[in-house]
PDB file of N, CA and C in Angstrom:
ATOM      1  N   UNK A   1       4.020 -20.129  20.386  1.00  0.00           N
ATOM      2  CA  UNK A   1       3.683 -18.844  20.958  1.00  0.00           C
ATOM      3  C   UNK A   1       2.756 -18.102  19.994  1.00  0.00           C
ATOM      4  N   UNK A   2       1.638 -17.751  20.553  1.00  0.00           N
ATOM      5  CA  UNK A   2       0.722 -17.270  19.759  1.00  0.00           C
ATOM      6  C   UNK A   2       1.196 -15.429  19.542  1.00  0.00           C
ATOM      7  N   UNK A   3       1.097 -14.694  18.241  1.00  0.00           N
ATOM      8  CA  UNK A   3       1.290 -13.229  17.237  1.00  0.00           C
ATOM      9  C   UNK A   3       0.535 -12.331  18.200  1.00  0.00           C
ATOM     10  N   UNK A   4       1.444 -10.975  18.650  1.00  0.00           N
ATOM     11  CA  UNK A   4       0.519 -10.207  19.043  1.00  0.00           C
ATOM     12  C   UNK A   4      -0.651  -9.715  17.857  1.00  0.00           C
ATOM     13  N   UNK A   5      -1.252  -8.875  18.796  1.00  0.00           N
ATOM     14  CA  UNK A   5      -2.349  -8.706  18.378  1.00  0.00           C
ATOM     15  C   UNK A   5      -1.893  -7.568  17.157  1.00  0.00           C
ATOM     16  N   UNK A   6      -1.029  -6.666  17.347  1.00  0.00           N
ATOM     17  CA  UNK A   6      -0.870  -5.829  16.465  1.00  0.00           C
ATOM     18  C   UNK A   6       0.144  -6.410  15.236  1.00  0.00           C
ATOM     19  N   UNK A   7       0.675  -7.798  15.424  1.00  0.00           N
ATOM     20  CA  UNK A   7       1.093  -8.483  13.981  1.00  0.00           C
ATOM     21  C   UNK A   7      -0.039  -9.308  13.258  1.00  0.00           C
ATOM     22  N   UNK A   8      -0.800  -9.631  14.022  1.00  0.00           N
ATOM     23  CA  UNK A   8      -2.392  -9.778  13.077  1.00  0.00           C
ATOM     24  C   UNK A   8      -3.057  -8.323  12.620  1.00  0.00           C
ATOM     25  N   UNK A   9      -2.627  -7.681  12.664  1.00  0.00           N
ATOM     26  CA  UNK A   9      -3.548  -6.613  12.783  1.00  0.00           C
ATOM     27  C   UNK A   9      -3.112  -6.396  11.201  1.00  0.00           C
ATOM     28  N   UNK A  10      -1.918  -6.308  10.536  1.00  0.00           N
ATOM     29  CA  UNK A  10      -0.683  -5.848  10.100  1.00  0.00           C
ATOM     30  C   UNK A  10      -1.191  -6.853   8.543  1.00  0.00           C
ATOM     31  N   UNK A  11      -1.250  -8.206   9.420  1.00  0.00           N
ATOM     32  CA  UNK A  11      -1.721  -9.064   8.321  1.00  0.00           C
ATOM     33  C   UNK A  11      -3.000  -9.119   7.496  1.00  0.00           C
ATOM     34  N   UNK A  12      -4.444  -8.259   8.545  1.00  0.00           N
ATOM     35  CA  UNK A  12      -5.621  -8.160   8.159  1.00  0.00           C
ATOM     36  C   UNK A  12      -5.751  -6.838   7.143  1.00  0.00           C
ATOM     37  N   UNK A  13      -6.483  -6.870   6.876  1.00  0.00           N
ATOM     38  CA  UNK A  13      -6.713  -5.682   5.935  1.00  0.00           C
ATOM     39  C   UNK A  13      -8.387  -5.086   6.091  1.00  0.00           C
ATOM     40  N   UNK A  14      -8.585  -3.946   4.918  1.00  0.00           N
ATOM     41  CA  UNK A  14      -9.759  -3.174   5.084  1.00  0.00           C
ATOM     42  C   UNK A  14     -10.036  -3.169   4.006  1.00  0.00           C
ATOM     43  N   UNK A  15     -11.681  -2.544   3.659  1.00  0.00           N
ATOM     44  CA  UNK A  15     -11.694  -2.438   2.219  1.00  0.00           C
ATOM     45  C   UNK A  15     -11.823  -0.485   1.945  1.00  0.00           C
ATOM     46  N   UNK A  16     -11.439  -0.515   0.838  1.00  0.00           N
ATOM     47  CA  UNK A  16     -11.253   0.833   0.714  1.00  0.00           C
ATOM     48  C   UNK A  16     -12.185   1.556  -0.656  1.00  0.00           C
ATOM     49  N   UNK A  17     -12.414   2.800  -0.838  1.00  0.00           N
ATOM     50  CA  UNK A  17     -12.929   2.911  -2.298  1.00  0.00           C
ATOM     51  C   UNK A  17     -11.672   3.531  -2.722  1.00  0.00           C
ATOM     52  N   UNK A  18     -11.755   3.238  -4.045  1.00  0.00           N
ATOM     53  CA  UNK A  18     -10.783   3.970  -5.095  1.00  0.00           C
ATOM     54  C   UNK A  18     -10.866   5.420  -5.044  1.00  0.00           C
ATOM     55  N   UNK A  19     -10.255   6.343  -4.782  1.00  0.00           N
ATOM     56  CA  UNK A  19     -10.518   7.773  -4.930  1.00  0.00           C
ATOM     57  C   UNK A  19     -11.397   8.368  -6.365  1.00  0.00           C
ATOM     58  N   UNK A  20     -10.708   7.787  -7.315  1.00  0.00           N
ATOM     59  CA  UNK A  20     -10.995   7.765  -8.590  1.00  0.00           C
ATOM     60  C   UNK A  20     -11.964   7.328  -9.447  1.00  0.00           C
ATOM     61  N   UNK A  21     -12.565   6.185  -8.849  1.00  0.00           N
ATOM     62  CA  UNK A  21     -13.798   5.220  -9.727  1.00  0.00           C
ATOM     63  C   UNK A  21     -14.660   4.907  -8.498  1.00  0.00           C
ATOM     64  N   UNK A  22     -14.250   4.418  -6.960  1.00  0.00           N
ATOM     65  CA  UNK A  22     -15.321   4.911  -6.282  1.00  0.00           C
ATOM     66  C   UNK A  22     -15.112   2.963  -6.098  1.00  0.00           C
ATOM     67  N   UNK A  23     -14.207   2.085  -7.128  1.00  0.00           N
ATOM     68  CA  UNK A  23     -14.211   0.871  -6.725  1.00  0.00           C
ATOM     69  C   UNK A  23     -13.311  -0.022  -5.452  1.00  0.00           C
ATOM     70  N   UNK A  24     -14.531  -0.793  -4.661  1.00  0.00           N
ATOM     71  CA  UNK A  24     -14.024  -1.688  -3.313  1.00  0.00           C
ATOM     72  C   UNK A  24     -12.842  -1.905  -3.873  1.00  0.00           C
ATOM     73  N   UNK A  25     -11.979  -1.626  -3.191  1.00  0.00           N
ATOM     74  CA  UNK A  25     -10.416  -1.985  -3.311  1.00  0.00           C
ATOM     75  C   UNK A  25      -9.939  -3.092  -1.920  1.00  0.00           C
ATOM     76  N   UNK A  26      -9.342  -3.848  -1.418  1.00  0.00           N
ATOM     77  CA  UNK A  26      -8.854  -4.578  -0.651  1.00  0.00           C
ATOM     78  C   UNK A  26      -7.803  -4.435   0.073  1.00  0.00           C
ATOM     79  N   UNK A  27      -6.998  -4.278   0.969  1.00  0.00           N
ATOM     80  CA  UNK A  27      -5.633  -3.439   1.186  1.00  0.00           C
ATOM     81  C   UNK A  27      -5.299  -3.764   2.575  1.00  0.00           C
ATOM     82  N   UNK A  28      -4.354  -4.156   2.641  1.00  0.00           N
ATOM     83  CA  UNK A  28      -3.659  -4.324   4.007  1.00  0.00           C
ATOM     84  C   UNK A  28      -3.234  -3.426   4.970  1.00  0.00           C
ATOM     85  N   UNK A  29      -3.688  -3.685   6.250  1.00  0.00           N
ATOM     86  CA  UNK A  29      -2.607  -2.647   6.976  1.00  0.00           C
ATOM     87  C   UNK A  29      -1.647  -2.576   6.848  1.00  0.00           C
ATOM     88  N   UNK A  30      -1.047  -3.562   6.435  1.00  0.00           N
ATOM     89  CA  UNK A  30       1.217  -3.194   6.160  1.00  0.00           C
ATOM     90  C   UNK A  30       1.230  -2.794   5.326  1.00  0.00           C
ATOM     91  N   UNK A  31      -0.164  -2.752   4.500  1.00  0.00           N
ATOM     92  CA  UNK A  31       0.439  -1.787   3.181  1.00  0.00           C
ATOM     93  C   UNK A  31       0.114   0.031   3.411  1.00  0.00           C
ATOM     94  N   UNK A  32      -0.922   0.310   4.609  1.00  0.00           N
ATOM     95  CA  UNK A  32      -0.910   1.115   4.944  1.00  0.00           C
ATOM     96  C   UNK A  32       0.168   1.684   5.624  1.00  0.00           C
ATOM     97  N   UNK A  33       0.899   0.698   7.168  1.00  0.00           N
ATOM     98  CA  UNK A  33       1.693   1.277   7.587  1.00  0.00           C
ATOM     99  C   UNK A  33       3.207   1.799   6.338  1.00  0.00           C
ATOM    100  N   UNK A  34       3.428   0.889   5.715  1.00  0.00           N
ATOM    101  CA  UNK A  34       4.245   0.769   5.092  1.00  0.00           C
ATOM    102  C   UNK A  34       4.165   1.954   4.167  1.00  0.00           C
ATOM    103  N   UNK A  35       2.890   2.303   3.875  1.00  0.00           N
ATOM    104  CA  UNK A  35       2.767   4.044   2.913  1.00  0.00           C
ATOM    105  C   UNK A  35       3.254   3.451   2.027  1.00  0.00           C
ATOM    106  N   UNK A  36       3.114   2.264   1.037  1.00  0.00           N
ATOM    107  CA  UNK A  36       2.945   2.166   0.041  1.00  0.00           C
ATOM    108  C   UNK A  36       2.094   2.653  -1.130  1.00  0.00           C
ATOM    109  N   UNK A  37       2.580   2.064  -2.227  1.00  0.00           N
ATOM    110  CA  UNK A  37       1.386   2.668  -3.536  1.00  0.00           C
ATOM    111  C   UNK A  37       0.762   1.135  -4.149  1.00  0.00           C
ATOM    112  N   UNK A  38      -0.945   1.774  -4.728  1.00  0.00           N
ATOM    113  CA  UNK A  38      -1.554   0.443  -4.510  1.00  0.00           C
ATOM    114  C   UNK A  38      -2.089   1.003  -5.902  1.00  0.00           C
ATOM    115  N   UNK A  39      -2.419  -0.329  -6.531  1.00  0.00           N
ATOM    116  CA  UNK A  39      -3.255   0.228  -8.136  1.00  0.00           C
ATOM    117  C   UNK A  39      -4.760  -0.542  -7.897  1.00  0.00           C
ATOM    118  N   UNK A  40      -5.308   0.493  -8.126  1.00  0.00           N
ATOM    119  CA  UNK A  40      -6.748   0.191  -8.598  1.00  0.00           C
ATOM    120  C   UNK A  40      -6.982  -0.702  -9.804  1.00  0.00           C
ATOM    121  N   UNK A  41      -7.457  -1.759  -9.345  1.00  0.00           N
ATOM    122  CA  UNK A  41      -7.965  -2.841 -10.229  1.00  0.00           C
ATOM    123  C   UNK A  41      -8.715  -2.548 -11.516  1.00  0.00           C
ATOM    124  N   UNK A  42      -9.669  -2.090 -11.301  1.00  0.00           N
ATOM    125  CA  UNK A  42     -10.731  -1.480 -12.237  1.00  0.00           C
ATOM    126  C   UNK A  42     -10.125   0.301 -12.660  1.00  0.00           C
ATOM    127  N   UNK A  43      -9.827   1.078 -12.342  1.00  0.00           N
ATOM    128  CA  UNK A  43      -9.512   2.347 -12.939  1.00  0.00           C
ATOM    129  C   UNK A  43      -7.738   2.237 -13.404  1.00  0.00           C
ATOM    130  N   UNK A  44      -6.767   1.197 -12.388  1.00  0.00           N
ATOM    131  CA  UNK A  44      -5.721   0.936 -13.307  1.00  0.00           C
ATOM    132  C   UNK A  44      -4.976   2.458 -12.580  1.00  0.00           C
ATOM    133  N   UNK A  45      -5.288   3.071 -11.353  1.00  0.00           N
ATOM    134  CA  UNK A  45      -4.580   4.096 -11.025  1.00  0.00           C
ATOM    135  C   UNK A  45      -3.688   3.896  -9.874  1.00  0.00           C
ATOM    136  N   UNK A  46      -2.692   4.172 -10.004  1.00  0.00           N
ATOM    137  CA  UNK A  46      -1.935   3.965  -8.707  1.00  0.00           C
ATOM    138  C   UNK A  46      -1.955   4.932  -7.554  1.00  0.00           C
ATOM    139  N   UNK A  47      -1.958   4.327  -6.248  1.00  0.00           N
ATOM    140  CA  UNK A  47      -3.156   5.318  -5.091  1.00  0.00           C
ATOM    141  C   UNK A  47      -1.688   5.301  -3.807  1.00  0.00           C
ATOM    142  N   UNK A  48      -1.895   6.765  -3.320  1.00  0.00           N
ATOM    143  CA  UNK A  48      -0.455   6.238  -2.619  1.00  0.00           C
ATOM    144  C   UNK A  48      -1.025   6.073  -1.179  1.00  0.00           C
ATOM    145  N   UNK A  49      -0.969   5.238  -0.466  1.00  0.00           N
ATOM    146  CA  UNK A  49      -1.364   5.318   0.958  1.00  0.00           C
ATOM    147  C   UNK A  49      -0.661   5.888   2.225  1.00  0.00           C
ATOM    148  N   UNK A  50      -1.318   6.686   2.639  1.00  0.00           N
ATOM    149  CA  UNK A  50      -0.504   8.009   3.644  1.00  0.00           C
ATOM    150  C   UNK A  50      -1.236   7.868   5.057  1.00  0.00           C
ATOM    151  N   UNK A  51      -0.631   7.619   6.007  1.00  0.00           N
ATOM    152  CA  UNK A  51      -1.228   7.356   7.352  1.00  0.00           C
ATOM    153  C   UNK A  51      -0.651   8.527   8.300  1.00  0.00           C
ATOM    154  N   UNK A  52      -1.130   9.481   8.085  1.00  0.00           N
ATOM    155  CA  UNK A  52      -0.453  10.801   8.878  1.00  0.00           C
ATOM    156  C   UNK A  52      -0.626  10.487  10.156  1.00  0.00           C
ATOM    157  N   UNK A  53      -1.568  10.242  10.372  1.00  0.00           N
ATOM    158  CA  UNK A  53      -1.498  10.323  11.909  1.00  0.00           C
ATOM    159  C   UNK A  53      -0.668   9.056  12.977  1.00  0.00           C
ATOM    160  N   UNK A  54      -0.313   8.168  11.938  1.00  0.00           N
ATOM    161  CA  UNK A  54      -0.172   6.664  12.329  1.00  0.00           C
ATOM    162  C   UNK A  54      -0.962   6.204  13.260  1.00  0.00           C
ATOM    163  N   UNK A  55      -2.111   6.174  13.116  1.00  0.00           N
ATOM    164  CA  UNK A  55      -3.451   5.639  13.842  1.00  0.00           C
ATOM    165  C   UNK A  55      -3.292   4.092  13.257  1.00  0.00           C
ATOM    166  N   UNK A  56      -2.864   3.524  12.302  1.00  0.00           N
ATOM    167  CA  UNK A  56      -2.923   2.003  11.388  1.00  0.00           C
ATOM    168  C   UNK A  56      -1.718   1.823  12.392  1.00  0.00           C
ATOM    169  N   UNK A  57      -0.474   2.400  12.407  1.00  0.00           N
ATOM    170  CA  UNK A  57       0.250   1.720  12.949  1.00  0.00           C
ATOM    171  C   UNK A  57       0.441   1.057  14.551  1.00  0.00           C
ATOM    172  N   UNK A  58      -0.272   1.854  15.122  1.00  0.00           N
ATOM    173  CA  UNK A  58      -0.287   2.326  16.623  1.00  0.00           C
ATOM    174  C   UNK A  58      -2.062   1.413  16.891  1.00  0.00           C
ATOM    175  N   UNK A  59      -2.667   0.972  16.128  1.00  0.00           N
ATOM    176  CA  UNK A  59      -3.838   0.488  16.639  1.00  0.00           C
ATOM    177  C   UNK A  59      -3.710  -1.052  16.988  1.00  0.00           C
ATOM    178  N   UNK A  60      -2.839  -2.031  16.548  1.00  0.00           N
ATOM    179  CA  UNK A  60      -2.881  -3.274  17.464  1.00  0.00           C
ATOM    180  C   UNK A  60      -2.633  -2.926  18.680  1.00  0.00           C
ATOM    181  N   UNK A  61      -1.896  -2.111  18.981  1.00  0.00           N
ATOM    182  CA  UNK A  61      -1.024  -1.789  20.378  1.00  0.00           C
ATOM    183  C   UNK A  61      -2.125  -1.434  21.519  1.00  0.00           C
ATOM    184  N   UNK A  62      -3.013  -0.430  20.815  1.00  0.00           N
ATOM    185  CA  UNK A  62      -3.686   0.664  21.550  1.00  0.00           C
ATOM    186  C   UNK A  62      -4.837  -0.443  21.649  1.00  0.00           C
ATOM    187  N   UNK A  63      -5.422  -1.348  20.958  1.00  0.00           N
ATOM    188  CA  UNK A  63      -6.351  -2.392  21.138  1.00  0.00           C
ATOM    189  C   UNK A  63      -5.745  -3.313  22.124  1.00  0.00           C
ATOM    190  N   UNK A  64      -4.480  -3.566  22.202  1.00  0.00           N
ATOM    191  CA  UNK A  64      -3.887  -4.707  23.302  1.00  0.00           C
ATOM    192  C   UNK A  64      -3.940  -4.020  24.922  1.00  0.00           C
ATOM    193  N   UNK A  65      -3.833  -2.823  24.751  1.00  0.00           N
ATOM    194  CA  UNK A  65      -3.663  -2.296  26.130  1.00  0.00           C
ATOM    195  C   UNK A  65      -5.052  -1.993  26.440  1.00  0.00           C
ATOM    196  N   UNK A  66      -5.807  -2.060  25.679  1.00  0.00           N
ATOM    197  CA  UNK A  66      -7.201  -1.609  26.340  1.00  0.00           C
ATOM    198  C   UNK A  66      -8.147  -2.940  26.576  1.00  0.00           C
ATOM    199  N   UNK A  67      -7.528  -3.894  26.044  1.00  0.00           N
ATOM    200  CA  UNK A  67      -7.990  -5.783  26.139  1.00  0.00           C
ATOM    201  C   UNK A  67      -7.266  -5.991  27.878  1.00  0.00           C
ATOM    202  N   UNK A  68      -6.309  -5.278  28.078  1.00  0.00           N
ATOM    203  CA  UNK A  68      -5.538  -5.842  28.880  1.00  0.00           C
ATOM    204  C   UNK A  68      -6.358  -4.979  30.364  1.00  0.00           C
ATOM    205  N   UNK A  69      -6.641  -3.787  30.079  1.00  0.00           N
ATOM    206  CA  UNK A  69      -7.629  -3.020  30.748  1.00  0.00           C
ATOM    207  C   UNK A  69      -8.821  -3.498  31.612  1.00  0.00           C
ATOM    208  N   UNK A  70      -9.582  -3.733  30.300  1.00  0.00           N
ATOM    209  CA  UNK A  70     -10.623  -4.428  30.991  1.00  0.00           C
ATOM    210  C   UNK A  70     -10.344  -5.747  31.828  1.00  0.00           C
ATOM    211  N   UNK A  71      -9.375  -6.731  31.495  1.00  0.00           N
ATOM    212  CA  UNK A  71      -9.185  -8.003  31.573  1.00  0.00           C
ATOM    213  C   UNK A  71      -9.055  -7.761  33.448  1.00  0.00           C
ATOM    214  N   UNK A  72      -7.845  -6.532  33.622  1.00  0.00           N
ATOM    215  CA  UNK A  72      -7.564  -6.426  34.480  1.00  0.00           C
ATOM    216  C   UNK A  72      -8.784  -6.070  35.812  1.00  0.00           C
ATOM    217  N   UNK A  73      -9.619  -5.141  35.535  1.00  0.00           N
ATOM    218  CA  UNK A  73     -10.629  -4.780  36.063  1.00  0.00           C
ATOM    219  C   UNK A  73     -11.790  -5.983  36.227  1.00  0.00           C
ATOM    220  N   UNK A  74     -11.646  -7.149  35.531  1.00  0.00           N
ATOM    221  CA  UNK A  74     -12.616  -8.380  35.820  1.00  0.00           C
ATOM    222  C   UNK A  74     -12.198  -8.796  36.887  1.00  0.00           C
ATOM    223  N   UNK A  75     -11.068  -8.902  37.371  1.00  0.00           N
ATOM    224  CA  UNK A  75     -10.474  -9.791  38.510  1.00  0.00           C
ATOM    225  C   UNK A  75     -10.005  -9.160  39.890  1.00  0.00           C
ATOM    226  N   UNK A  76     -10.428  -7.876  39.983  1.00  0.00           N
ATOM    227  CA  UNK A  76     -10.435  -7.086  41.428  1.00  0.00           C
ATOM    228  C   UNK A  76     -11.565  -7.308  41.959  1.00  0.00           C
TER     229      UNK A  76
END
């Protein structure tokens, strides 16, 4: 059985800048949803990740229903 879309989502990541040094950082969405703390490689600062709106968490979902949208509208 093939992973929804929002447990790949979870597994992919983004790149981010460091608040601090401005350096590409790498970072997962579960580490977003999860509001973890992440250290900057190069500045060595620990960065806390805050998803207020839970837009990270709620976006496989909101991408599956709008895949499912169109899909639906091909076949009327």
């Amino acid at each position: 059985m093939a992973e929804s879309l929002a447990t790949q989502m979870l597994r992919s990541g983004l790149e981010a800048d460091c608040p601090f040094c401005g350096y590409l950082m790498w970072i997962r969405y579960a580490e977003v949803v999860a509001q973890t703390a992440v250290t900057c490689p190069c500045f060595y600062a620990r960065i806390w990740l805050i998803d207020e709106t839970g837009s990270a968490q709620n976006a496989g979902a909101v991408i599956e229903r709008q895949i499912a949208q169109v899909l639906r509208g091909m076949f009327r």
